[in-house]
Protein backbone atom coordinates (compact mmCIF):
# COMPACT_ATOMS: atom_id res chain seq x y z
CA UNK A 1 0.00 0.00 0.00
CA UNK A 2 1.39 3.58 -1.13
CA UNK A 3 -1.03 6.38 -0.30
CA UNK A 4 1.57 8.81 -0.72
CA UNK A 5 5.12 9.50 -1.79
CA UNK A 6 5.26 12.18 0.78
CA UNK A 7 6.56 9.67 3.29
CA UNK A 8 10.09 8.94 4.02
CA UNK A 9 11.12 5.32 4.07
CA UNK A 10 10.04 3.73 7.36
CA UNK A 11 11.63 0.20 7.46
CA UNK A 12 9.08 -2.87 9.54
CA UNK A 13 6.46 -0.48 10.25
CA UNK A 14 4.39 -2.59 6.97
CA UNK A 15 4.40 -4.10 3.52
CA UNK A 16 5.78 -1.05 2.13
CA UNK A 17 8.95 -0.40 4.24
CA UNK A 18 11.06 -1.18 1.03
CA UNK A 19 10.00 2.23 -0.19
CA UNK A 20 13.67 2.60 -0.25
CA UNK A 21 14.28 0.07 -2.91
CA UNK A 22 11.72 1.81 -5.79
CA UNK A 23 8.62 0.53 -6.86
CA UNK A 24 9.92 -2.48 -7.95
CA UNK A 25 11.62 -3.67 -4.61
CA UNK A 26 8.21 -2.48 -3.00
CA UNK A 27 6.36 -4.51 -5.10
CA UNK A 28 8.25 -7.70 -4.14
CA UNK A 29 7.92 -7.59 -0.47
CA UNK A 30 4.04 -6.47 -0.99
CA UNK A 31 3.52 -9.44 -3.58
CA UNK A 32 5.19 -11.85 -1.19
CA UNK A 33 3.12 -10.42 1.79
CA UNK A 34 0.41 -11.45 0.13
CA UNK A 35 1.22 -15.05 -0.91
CA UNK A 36 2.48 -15.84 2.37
CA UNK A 37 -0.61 -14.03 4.38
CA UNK A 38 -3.17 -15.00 1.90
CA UNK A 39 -5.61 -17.60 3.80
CA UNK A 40 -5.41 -14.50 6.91
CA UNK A 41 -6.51 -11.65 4.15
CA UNK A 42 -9.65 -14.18 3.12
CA UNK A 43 -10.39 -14.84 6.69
CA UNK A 44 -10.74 -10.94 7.19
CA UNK A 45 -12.72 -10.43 4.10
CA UNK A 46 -15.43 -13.22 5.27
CA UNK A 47 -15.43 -12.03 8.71
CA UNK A 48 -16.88 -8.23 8.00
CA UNK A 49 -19.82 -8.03 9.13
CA UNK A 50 -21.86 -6.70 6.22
CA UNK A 51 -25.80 -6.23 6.00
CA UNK A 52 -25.78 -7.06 2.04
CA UNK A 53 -23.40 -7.67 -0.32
CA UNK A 54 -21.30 -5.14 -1.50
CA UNK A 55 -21.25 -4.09 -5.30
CA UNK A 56 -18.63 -0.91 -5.10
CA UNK A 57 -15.78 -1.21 -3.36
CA UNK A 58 -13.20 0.95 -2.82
CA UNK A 59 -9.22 -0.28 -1.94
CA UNK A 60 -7.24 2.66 -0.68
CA UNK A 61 -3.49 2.36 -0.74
CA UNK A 62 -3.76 -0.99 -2.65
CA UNK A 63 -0.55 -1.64 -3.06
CA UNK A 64 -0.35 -4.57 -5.88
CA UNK A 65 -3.45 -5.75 -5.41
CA UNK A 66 -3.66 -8.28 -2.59
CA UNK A 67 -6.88 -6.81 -1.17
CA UNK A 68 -8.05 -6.24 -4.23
CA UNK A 69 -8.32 -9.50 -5.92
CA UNK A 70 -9.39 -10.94 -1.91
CA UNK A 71 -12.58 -8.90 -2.05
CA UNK A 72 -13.26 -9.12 -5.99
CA UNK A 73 -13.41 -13.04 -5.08
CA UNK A 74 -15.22 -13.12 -2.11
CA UNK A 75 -17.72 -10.70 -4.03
CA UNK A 76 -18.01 -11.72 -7.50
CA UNK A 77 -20.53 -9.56 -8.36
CA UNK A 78 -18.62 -6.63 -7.13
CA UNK A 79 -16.25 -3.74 -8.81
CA UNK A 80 -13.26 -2.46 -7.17
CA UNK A 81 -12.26 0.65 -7.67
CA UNK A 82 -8.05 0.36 -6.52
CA UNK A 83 -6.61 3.67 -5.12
CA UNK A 84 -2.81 3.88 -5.00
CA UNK A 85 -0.08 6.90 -5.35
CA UNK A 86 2.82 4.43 -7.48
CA UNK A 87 1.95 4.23 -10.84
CA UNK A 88 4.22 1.25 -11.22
CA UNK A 89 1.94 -0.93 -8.31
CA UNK A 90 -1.19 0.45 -10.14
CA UNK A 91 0.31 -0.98 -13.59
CA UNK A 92 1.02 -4.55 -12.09
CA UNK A 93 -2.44 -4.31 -10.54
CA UNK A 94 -4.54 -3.35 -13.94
CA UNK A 95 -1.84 -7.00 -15.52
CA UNK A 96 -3.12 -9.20 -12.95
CA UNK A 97 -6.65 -8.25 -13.50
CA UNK A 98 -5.97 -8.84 -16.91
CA UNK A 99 -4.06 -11.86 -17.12
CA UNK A 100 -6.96 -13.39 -14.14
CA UNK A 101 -9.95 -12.19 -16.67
CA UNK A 102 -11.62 -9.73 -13.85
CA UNK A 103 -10.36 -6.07 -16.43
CA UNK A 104 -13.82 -5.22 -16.32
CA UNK A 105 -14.14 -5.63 -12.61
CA UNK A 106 -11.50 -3.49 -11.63
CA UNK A 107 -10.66 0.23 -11.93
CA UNK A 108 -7.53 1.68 -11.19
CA UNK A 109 -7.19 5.22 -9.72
CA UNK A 110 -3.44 7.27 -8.87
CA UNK A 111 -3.49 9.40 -6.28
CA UNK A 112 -2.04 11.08 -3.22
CA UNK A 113 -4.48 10.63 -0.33
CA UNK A 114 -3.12 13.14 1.47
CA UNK A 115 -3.86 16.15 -1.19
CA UNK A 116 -6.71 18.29 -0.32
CA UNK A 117 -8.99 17.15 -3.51
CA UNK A 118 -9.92 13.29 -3.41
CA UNK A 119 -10.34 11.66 -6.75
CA UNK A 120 -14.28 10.58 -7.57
CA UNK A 121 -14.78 7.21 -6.52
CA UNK A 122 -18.17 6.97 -6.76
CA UNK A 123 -20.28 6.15 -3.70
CA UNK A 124 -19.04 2.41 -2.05
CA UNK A 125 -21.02 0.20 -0.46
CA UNK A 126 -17.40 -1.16 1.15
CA UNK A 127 -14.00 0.89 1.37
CA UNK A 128 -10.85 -1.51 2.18
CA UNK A 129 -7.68 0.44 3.61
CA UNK A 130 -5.17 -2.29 4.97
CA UNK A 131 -2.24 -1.13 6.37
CA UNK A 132 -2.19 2.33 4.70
CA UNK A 133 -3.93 4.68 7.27
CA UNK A 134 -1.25 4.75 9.09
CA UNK A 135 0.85 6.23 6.60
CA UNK A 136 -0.82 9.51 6.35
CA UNK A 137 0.01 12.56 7.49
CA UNK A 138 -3.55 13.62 8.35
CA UNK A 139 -5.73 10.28 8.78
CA UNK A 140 -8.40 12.11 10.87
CA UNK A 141 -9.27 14.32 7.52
CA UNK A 142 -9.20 11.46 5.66
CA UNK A 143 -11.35 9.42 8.01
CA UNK A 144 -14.05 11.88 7.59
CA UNK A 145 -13.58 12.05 3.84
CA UNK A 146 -13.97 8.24 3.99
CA UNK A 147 -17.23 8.75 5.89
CA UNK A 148 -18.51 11.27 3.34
CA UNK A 149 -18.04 8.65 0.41
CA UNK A 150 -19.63 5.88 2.15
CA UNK A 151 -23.30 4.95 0.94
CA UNK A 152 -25.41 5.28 4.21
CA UNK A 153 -24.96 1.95 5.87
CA UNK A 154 -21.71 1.43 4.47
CA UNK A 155 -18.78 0.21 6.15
CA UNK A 156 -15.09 0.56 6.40
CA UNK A 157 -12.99 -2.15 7.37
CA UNK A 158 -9.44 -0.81 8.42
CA UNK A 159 -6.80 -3.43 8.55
CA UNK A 160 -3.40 -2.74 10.50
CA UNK A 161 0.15 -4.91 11.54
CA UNK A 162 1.15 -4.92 14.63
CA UNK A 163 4.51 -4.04 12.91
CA UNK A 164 6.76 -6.21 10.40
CA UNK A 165 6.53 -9.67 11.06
CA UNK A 166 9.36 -11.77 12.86
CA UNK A 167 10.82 -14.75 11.55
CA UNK A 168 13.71 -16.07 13.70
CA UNK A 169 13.32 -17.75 16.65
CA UNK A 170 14.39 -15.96 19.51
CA UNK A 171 17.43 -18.03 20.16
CA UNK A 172 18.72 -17.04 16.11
CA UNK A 173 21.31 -16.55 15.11
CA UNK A 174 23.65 -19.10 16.58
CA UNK A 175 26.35 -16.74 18.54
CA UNK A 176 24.14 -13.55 18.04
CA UNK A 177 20.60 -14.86 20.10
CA UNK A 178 17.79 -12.13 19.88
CA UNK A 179 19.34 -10.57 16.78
CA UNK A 180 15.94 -9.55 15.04
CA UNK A 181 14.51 -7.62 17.88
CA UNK A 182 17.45 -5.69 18.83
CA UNK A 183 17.43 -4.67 14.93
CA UNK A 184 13.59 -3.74 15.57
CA UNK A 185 14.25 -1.65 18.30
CA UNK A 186 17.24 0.02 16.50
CA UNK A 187 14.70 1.20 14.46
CA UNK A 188 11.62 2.39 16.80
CA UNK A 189 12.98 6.08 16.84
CA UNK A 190 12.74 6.25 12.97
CA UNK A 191 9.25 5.04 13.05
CA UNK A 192 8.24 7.53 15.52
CA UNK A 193 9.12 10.61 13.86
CA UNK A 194 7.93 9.36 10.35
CA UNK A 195 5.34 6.72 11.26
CA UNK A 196 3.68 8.90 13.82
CA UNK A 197 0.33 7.26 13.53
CA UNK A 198 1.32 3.85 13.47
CA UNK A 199 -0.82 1.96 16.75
CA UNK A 200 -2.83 4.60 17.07
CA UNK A 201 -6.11 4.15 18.37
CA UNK A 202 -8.37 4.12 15.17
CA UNK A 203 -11.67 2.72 16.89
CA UNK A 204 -11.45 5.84 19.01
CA UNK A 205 -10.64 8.00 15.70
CA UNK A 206 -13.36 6.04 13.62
CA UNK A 207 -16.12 6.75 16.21
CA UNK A 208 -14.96 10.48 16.15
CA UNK A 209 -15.10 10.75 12.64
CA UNK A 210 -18.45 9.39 12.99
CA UNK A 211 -18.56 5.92 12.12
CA UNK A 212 -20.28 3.43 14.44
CA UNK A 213 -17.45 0.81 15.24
CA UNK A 214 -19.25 -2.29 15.36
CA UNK A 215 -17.11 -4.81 15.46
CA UNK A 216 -13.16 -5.57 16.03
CA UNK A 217 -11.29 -8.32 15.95
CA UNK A 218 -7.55 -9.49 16.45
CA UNK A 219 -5.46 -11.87 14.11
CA UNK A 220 -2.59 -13.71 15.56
CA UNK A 221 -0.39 -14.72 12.47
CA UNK A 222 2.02 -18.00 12.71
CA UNK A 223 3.31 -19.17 9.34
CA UNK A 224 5.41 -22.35 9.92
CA UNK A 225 8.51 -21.61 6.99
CA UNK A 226 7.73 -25.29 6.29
CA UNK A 227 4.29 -24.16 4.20
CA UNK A 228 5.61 -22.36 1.98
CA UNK A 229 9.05 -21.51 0.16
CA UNK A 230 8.03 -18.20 0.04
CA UNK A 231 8.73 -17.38 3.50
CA UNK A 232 12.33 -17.72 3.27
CA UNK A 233 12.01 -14.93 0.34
CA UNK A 234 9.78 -12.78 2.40
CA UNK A 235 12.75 -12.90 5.43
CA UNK A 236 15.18 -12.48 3.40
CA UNK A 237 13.46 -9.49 1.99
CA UNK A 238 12.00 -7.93 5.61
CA UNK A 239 15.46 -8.56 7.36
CA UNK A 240 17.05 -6.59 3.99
CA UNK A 241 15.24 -3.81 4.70
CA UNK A 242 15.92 -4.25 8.32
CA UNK A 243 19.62 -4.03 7.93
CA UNK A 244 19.28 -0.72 6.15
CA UNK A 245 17.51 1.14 8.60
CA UNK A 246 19.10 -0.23 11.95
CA UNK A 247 22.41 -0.24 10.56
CA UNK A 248 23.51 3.52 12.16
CA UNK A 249 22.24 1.80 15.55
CA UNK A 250 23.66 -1.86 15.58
CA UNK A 251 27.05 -2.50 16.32
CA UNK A 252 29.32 -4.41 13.85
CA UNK A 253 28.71 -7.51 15.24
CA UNK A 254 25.05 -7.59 15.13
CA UNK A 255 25.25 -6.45 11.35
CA UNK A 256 28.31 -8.82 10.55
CA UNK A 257 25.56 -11.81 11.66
CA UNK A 258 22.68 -9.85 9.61
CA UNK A 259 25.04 -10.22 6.75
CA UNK A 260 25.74 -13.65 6.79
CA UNK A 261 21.63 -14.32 7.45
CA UNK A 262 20.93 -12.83 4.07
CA UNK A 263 24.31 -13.85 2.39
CA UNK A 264 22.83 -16.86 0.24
CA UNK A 265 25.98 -18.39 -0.14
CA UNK A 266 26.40 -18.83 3.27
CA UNK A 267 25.07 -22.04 5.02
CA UNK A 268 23.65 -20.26 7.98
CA UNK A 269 22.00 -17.73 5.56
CA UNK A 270 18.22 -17.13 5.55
CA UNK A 271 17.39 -19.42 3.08
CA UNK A 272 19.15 -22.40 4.08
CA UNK A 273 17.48 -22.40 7.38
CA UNK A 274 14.75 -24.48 8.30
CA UNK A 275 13.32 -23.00 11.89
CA UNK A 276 12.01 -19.34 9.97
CA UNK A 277 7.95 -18.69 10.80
CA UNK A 278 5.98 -15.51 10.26
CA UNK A 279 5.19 -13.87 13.71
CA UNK A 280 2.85 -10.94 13.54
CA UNK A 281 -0.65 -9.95 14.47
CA UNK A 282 -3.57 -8.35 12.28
CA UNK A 283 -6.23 -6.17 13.93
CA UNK A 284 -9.08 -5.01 11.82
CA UNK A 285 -11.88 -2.39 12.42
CA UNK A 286 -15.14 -2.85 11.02
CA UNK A 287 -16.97 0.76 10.89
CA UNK A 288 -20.34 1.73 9.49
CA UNK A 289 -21.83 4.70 8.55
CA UNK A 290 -25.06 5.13 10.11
């Protein structure tokens, strides 16, 4: 999810903490986010609690799609309308519909969410936002712009991480134990000056934008590595990204084991290991418009 590209790179705060690497390293750790968390995104998308099937829907800060293509398949008579700022996420997006036969189900729209003038999305029955209201620099304006949009009786479902996931068990690395939370922490004052309204209280900020919160719910994530090969990728992507932003913080032997973790020659490195999960917890908010 990019709602803007007014935000500086904010490594393990979500998805998009690759900013760093261009659209195209973005895109990888967004795409692999998705594979690996895709049975907890359907779980989410089954569990709103909707009074009639939506037909408009509206995904902002939809990254590559992986909300997009959840809800246009557990709605198939629905259209999407998918709201990003990166062109290049929005071009993958309008392939995939493409290549998947669901074109005519799917409109693309580029924008900055954080501009004063919205684009016209029409009027939704449903609006999506996971993990991308956090990345705004004024989410309570854009809460009540949500709740302007919304047909009455609408809802919004916001969908936040409880941070990046973890993958290494706490003993990991051999030598360097608790390596992957001392590079989280490295990092906490980074995401406090540019992630400002990351954990903030959005069923508090929902009801004031007035929405009736009627329902919230907590996800505990845990991906055994064994599942899928794409968790290795996905570490070896997050921990990238992890090494670049705690660097400055970390001393040189904490990075010299980071190294060897995503050094894929190595036989210790991230993808030769067979103990990696995917640690993290999902917390959605489902609002309506009353």
């Amino acid at each position: 999810m990019t709602p803007s590209h007014r935000h500086t790179p904010h490594p393990c705060g979500s998805p998009d903490h690759h900013r760093e690497h261009g659209d195209g390293g973005q895109a990888e750790i967004l795409d692999l986010d998705a594979e690996v968390l895709a049975e907890h995104i359907a779980s989410i998308t089954a569990w709103l609690p909707l009074k009639a099937v939506p037909r408009r829907i509206v995904d902002l800060g939809c990254g590559t799609g992986a909300g997009t293509f959840a809800l246009l398949e557990r709605f198939p008579g629905a259209h999407v309308t998918a709201v990003d700022a990166s062109a290049g996420h929005l071009r993958l997006l309008d392939e995939r519909a493409s290549a998947r036969g669901l074109r005519d189900r799917v409109r693309t729209v580029r924008a900055d969410l954080d501009i004063s003038r919205w684009p016209e999305v029409g009027t939704p029955d449903l609006v999506w936002a996971s993990a991308s209201m956090h990345h705004l620099a004024d989410p309570v304006r854009a809460l009540a712009r949500v709740h302007e949009l919304l047909a009455p009786g609408g809802l919004f479902a916001v969908v936040e991480l409880d941070g990046f996931p973890r993958f290494l068990p706490p003993g990991a690395p051999e030598g360097r134990p608790g390596l992957e939370e001392r590079a989280h922490r490295a990092t906490e004052g980074l995401h406090a000056a540019h992630v400002p309204h990351r954990g903030a209280d959005w069923a508090r900020m929902l009801a004031a934008a007035g929405f009736t919160v009627e329902a919230e719910r907590t996800i505990t994530v845990s991906i055994d590595g064994s599942r899928s090969q794409a968790v290795g990728r996905y570490a070896r992507r997050g921990l990238q990204g992890l090494r670049g932003a705690a660097a400055p913080a970390l001393p040189p032997e904490d990075l010299a084991a980071l190294d060897e973790l995503l050094d894929d020659r190595s036989p210790r490195g991230i993808l030769h290991r067979d103990d990696l999960a995917v640690r993290t917890e999902r917390t959605v908010w489902a609002a309506r418009r009353t």
